[in-house]
PDB file of N, CA and C in Angstrom:
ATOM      1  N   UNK A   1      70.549 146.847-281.377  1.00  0.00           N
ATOM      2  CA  UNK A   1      70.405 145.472-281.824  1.00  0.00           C
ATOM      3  C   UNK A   1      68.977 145.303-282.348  1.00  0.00           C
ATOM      4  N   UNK A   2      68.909 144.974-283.530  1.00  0.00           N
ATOM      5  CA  UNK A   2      67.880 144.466-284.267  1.00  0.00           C
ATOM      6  C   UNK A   2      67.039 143.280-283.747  1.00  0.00           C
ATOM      7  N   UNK A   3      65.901 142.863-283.694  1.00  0.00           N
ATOM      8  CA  UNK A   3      65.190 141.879-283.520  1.00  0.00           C
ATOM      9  C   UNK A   3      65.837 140.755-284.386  1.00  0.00           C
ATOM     10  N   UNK A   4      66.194 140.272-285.073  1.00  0.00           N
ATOM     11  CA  UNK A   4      66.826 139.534-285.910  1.00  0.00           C
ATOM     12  C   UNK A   4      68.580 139.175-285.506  1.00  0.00           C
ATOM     13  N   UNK A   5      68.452 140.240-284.655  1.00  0.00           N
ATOM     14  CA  UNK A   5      70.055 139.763-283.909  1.00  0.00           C
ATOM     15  C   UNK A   5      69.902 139.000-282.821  1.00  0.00           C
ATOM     16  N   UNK A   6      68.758 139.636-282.074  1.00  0.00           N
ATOM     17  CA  UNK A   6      68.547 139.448-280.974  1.00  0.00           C
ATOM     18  C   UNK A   6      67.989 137.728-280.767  1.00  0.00           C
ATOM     19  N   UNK A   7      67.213 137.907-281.819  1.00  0.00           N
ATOM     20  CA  UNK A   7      67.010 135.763-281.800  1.00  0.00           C
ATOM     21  C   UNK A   7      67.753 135.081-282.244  1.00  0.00           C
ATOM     22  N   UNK A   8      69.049 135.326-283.259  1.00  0.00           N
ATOM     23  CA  UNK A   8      69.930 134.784-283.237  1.00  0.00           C
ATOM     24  C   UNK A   8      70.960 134.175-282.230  1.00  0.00           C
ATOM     25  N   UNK A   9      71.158 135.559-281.501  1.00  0.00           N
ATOM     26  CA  UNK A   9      71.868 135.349-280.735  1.00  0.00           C
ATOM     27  C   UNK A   9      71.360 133.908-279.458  1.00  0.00           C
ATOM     28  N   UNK A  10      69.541 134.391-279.165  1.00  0.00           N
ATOM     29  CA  UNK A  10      69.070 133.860-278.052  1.00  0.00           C
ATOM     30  C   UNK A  10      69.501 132.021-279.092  1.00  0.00           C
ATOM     31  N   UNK A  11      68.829 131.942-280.142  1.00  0.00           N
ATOM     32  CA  UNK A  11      69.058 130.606-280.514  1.00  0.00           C
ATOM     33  C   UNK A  11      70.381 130.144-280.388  1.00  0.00           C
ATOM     34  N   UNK A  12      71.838 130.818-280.302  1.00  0.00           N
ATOM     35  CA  UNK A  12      72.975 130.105-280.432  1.00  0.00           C
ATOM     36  C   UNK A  12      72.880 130.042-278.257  1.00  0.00           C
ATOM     37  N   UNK A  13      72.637 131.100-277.527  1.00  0.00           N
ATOM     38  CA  UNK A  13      72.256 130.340-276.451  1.00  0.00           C
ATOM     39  C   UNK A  13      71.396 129.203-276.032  1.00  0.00           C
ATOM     40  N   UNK A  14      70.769 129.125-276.597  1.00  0.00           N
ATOM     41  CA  UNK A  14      69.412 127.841-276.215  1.00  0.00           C
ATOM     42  C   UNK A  14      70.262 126.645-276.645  1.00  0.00           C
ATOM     43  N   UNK A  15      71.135 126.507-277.903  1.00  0.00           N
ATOM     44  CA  UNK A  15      71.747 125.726-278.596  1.00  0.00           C
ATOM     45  C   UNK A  15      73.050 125.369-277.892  1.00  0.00           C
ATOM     46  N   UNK A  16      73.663 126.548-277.399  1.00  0.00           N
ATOM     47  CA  UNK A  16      74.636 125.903-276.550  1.00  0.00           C
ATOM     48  C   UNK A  16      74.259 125.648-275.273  1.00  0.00           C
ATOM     49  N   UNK A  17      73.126 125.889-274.349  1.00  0.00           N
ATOM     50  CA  UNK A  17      72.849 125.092-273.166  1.00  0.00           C
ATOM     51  C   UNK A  17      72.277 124.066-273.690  1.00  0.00           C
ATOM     52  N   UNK A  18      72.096 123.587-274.454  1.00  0.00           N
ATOM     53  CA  UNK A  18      71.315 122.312-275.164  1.00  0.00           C
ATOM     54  C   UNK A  18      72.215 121.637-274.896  1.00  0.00           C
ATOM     55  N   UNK A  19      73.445 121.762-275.493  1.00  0.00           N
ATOM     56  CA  UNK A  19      74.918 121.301-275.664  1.00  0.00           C
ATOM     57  C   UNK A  19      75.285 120.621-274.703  1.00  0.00           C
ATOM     58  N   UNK A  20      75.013 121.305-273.764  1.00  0.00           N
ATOM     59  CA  UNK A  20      75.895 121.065-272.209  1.00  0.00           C
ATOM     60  C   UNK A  20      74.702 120.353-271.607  1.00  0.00           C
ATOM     61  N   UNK A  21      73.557 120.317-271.837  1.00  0.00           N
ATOM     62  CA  UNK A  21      72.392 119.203-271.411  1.00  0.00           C
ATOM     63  C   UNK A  21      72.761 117.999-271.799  1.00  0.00           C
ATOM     64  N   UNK A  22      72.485 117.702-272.676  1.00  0.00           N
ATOM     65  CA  UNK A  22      73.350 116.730-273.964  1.00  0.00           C
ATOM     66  C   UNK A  22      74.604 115.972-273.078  1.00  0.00           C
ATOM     67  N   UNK A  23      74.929 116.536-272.954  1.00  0.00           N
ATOM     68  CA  UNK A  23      76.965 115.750-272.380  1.00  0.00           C
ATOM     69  C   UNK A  23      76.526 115.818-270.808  1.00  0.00           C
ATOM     70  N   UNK A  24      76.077 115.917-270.309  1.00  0.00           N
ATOM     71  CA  UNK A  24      75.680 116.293-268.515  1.00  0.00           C
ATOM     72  C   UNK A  24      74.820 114.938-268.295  1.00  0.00           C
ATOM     73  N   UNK A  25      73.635 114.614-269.053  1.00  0.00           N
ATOM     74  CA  UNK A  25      72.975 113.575-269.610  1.00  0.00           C
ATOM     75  C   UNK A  25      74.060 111.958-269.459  1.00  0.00           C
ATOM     76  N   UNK A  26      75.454 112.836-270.580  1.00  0.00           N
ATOM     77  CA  UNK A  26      76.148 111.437-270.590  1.00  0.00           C
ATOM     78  C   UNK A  26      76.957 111.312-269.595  1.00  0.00           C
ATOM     79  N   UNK A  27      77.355 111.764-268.898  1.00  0.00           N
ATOM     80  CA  UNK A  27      77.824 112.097-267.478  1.00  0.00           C
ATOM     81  C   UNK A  27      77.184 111.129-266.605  1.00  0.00           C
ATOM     82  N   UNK A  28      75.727 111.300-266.866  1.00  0.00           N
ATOM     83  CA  UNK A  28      75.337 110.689-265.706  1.00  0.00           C
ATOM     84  C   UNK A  28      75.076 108.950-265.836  1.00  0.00           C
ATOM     85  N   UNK A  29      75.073 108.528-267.369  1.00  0.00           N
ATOM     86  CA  UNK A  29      74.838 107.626-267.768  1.00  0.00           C
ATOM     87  C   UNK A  29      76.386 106.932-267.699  1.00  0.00           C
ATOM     88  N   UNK A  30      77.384 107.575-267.489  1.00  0.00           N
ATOM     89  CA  UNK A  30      78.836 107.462-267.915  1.00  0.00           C
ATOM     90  C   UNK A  30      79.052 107.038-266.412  1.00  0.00           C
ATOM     91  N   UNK A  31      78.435 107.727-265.583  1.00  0.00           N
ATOM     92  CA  UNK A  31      78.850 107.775-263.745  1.00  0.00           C
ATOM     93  C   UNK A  31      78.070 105.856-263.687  1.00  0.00           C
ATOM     94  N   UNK A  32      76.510 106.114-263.932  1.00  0.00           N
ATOM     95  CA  UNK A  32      75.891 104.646-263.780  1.00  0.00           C
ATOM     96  C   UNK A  32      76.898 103.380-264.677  1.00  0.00           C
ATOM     97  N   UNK A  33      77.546 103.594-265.613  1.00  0.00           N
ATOM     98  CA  UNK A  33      78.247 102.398-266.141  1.00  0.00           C
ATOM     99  C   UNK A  33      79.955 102.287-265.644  1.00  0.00           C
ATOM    100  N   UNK A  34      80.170 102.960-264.433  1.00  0.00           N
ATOM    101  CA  UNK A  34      81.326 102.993-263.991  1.00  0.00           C
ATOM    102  C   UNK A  34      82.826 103.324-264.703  1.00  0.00           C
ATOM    103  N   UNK A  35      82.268 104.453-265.950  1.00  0.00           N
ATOM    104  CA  UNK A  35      83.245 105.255-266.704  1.00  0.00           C
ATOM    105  C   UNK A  35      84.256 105.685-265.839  1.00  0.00           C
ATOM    106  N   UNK A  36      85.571 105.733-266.845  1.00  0.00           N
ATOM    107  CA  UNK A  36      86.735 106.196-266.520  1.00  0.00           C
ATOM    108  C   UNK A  36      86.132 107.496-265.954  1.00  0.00           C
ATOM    109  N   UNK A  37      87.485 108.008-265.054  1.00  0.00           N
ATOM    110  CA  UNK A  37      87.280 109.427-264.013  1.00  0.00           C
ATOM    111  C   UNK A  37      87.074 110.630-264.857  1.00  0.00           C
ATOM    112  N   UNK A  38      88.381 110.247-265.947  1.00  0.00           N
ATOM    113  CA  UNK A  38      89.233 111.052-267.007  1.00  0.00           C
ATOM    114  C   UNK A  38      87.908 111.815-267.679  1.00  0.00           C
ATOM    115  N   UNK A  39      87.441 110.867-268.415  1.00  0.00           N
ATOM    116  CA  UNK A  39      86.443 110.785-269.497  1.00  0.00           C
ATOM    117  C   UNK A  39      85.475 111.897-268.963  1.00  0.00           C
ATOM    118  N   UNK A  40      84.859 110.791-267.611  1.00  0.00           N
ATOM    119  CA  UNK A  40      83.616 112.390-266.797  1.00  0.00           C
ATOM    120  C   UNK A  40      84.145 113.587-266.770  1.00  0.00           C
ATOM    121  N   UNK A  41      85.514 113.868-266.296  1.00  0.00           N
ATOM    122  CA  UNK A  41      85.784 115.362-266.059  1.00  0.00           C
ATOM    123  C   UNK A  41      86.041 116.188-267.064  1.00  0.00           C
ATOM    124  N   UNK A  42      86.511 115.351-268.147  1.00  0.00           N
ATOM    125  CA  UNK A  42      86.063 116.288-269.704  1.00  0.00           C
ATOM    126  C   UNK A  42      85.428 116.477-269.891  1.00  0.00           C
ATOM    127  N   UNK A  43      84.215 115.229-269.726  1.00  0.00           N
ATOM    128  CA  UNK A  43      82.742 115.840-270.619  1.00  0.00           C
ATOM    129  C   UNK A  43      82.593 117.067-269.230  1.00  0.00           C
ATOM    130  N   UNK A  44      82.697 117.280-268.339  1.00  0.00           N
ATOM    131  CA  UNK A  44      82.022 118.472-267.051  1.00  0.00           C
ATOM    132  C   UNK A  44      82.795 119.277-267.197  1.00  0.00           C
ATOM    133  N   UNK A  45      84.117 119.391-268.404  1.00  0.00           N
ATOM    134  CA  UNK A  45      84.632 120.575-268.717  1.00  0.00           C
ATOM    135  C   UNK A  45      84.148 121.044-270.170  1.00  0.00           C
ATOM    136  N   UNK A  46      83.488 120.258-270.714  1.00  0.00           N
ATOM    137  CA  UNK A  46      82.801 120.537-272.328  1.00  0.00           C
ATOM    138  C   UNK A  46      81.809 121.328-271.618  1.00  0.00           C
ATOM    139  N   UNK A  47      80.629 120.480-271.015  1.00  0.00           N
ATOM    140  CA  UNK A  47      79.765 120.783-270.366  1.00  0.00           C
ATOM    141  C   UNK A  47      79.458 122.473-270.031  1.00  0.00           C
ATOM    142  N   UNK A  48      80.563 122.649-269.139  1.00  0.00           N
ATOM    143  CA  UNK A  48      80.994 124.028-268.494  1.00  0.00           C
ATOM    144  C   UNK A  48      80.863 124.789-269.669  1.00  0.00           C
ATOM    145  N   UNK A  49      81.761 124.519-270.498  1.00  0.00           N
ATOM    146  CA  UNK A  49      82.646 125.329-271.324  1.00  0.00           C
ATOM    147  C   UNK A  49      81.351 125.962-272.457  1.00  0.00           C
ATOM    148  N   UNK A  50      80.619 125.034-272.560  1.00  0.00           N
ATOM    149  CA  UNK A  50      79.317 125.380-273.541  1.00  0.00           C
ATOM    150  C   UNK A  50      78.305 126.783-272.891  1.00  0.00           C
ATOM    151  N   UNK A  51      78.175 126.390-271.333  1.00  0.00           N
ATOM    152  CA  UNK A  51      77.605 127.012-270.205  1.00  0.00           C
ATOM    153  C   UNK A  51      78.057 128.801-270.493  1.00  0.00           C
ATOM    154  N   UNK A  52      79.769 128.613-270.193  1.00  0.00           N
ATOM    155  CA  UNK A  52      80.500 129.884-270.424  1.00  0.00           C
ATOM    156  C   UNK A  52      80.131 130.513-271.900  1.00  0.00           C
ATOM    157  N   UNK A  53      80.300 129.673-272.833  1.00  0.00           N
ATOM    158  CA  UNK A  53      80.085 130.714-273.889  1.00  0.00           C
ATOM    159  C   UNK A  53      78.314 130.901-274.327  1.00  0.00           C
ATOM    160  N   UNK A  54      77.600 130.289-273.969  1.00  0.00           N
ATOM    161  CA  UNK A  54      75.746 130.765-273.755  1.00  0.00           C
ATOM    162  C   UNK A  54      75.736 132.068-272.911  1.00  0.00           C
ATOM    163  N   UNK A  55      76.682 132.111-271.642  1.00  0.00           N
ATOM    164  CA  UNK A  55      76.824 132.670-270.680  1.00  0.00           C
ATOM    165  C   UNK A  55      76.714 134.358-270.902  1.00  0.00           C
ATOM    166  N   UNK A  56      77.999 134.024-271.977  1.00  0.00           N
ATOM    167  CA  UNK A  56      78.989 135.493-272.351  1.00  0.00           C
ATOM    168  C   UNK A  56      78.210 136.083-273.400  1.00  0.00           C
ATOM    169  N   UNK A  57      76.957 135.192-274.166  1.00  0.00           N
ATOM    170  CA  UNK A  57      76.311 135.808-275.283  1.00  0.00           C
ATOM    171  C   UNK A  57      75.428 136.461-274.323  1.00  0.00           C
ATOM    172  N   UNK A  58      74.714 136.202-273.369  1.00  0.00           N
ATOM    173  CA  UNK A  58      73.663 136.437-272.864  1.00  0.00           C
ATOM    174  C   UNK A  58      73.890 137.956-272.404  1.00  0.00           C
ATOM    175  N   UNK A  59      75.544 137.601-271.790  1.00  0.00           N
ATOM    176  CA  UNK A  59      75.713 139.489-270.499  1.00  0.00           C
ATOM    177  C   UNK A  59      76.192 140.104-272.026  1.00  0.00           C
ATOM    178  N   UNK A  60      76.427 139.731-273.165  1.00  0.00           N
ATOM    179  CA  UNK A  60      76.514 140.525-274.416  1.00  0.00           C
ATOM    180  C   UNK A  60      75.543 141.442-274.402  1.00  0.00           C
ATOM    181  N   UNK A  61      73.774 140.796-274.836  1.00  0.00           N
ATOM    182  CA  UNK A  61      73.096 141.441-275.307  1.00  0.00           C
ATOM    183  C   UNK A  61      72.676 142.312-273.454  1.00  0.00           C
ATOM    184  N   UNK A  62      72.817 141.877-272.457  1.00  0.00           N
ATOM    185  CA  UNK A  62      71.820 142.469-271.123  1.00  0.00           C
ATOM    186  C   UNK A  62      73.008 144.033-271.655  1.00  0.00           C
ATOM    187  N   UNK A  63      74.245 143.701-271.681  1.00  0.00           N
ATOM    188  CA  UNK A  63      75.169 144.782-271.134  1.00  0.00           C
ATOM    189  C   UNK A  63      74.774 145.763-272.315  1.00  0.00           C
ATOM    190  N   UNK A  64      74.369 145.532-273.407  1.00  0.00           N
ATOM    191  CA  UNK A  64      73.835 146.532-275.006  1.00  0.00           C
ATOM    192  C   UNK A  64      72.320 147.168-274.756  1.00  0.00           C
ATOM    193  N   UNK A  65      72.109 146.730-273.663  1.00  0.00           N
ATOM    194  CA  UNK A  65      70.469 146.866-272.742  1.00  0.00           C
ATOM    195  C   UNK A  65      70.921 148.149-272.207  1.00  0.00           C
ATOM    196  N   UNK A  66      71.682 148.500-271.552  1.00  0.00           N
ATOM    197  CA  UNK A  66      72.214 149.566-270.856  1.00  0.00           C
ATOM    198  C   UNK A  66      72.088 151.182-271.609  1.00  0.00           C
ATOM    199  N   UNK A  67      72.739 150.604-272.709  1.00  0.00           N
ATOM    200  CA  UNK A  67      72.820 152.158-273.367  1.00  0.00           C
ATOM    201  C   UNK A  67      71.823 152.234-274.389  1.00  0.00           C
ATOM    202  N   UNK A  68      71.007 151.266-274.483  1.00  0.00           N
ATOM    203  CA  UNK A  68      69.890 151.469-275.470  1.00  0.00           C
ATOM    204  C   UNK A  68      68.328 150.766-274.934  1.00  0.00           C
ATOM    205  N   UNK A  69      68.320 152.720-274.682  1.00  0.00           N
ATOM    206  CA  UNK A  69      66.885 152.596-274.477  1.00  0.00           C
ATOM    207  C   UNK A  69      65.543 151.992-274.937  1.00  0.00           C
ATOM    208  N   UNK A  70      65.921 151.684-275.853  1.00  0.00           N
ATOM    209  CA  UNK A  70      64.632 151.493-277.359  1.00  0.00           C
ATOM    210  C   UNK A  70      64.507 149.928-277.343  1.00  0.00           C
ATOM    211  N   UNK A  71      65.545 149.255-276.133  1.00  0.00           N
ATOM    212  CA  UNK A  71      65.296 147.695-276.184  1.00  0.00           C
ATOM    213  C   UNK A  71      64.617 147.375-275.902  1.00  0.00           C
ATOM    214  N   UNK A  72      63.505 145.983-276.438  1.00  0.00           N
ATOM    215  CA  UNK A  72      62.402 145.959-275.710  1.00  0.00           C
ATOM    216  C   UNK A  72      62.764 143.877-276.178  1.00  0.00           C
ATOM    217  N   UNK A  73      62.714 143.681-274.732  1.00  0.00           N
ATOM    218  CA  UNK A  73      63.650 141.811-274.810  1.00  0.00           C
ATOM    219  C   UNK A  73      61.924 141.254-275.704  1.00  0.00           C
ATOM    220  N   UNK A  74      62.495 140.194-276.244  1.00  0.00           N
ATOM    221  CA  UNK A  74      61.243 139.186-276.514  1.00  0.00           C
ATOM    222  C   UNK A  74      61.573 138.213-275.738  1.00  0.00           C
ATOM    223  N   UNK A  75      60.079 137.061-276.493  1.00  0.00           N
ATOM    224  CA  UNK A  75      59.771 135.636-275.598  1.00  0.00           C
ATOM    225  C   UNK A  75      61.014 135.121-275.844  1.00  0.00           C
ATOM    226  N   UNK A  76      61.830 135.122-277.202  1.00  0.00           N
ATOM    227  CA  UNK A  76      62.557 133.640-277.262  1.00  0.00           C
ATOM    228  C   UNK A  76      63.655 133.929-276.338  1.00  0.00           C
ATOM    229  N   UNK A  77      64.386 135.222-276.562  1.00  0.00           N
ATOM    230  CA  UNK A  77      65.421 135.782-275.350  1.00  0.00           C
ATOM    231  C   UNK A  77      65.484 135.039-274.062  1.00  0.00           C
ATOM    232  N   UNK A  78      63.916 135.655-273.832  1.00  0.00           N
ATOM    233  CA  UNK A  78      63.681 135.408-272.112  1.00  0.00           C
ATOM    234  C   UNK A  78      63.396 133.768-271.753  1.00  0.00           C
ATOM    235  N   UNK A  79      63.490 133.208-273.186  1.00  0.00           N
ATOM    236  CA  UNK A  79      63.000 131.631-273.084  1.00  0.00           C
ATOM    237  C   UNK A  79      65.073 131.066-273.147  1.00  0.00           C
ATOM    238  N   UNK A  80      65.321 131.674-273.465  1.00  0.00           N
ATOM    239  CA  UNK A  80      67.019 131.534-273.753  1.00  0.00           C
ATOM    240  C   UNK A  80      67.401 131.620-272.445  1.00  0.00           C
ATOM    241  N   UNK A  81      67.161 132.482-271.525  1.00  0.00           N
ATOM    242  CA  UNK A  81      67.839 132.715-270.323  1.00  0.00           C
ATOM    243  C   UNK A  81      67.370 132.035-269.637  1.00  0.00           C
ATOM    244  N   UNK A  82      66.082 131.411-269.772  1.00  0.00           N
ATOM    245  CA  UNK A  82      65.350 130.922-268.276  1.00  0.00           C
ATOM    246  C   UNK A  82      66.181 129.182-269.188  1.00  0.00           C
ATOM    247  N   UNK A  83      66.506 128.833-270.011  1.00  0.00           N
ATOM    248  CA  UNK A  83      66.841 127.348-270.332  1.00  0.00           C
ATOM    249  C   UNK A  83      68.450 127.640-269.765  1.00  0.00           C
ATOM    250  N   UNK A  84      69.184 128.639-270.072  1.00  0.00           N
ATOM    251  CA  UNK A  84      70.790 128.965-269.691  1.00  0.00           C
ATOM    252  C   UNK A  84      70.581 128.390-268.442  1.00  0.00           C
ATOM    253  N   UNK A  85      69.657 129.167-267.349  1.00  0.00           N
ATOM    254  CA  UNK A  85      69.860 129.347-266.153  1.00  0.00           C
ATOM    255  C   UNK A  85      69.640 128.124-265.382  1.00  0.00           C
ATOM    256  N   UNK A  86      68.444 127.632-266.115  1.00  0.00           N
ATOM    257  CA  UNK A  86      68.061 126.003-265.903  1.00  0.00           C
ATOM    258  C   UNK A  86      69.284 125.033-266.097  1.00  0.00           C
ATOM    259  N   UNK A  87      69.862 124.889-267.074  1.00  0.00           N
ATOM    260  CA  UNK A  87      70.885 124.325-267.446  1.00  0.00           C
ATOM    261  C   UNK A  87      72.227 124.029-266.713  1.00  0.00           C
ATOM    262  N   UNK A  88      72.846 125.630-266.021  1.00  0.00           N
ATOM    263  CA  UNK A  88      73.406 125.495-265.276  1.00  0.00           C
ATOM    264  C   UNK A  88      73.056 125.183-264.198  1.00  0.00           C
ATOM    265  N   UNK A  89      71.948 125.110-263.874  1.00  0.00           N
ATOM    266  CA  UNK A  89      71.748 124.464-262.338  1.00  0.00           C
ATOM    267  C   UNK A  89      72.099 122.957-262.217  1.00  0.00           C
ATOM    268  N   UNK A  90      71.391 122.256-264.018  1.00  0.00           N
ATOM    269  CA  UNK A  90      71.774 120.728-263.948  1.00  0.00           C
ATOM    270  C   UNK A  90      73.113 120.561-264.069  1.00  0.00           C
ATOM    271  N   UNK A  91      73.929 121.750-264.639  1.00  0.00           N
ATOM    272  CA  UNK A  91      75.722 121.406-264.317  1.00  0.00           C
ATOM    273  C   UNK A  91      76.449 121.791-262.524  1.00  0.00           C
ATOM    274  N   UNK A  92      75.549 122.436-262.002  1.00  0.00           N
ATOM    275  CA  UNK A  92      76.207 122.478-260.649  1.00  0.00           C
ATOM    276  C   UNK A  92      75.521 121.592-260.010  1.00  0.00           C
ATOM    277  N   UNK A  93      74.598 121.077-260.196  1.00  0.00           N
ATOM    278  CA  UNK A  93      73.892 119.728-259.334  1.00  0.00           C
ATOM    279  C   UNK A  93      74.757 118.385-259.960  1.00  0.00           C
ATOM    280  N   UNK A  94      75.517 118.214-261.219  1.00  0.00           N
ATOM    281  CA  UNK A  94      76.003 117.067-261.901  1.00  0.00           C
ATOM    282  C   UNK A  94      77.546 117.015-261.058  1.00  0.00           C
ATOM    283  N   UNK A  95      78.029 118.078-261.086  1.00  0.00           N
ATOM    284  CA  UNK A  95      79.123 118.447-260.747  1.00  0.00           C
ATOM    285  C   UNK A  95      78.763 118.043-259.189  1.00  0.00           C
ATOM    286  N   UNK A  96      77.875 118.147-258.503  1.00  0.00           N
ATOM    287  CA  UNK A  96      77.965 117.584-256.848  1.00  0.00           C
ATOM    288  C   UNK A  96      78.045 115.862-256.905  1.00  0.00           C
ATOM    289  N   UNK A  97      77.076 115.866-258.375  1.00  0.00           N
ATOM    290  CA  UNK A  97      76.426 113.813-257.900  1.00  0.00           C
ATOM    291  C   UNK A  97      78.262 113.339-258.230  1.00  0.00           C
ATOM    292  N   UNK A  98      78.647 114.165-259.408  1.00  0.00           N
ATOM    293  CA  UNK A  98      80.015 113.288-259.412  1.00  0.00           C
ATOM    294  C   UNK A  98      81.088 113.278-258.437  1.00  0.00           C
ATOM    295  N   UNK A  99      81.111 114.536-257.879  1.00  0.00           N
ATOM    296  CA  UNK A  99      82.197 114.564-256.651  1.00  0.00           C
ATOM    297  C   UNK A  99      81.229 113.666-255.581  1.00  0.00           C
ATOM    298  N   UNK A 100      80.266 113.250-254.818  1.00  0.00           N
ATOM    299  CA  UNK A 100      79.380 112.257-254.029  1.00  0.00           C
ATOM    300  C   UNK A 100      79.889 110.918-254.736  1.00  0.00           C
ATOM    301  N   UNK A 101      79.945 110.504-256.246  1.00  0.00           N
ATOM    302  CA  UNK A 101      80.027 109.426-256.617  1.00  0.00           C
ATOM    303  C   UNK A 101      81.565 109.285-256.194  1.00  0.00           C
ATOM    304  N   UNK A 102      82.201 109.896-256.723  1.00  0.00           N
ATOM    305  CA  UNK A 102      83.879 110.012-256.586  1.00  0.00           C
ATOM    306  C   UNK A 102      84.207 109.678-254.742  1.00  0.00           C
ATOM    307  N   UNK A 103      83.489 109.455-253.481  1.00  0.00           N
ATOM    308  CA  UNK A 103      83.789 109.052-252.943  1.00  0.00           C
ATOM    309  C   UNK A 103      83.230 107.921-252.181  1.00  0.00           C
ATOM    310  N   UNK A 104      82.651 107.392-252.961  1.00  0.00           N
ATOM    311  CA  UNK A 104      82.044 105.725-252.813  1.00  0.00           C
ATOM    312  C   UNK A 104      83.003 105.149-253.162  1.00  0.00           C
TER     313      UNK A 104
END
């Protein structure tokens, strides 16, 4: 993998945990205005779903790490994974406030 793949790729991750920041955001603004149930658990399945495919780019390039020695990761990569990883934490922490809200 080329350097030029390799930030591509990291930008369509950064872009899709962006994604799922974005809608997690309205989640929570959706929970404070007493939104339908329906509505939240889509957007926390968009949410997810953005998560999964950032996810699957990421063990793409680690698993192409394996058989090629000559890889050497950059900043934006490692700035891609540390926002993925961040990201999903605000979807498994969103995913608790709504099941907590869901029984008030």
């Amino acid at each position: 993998m080329n350097r030029e793949e390799l930030n591509q790729i990291a930008m369509q991750v950064i872009l899709n945990a962006g994604n799922a920041r974005t809608i997690l955001n309205e989640v929570i603004e959706d929970l404070e205005n007493d939104c339908d149930k329906e509505i939240i658990n889509k957007k926390l399945k968009e949410a997810n779903d953005y998560i999964v495919k950032a996810h699957k780019m990421q063990t793409k390039v680690i698993q192409g790490t394996v058989t090629d020695e000559s890889f050497i990761p950059d900043l934006l990569f490692i700035h891609a994974q540390d926002t993925l990883m961040t990201i999903n934490s605000e979807l498994n922490i969103t995913k608790y406030i709504v099941k907590l809200w869901n029984k008030k």
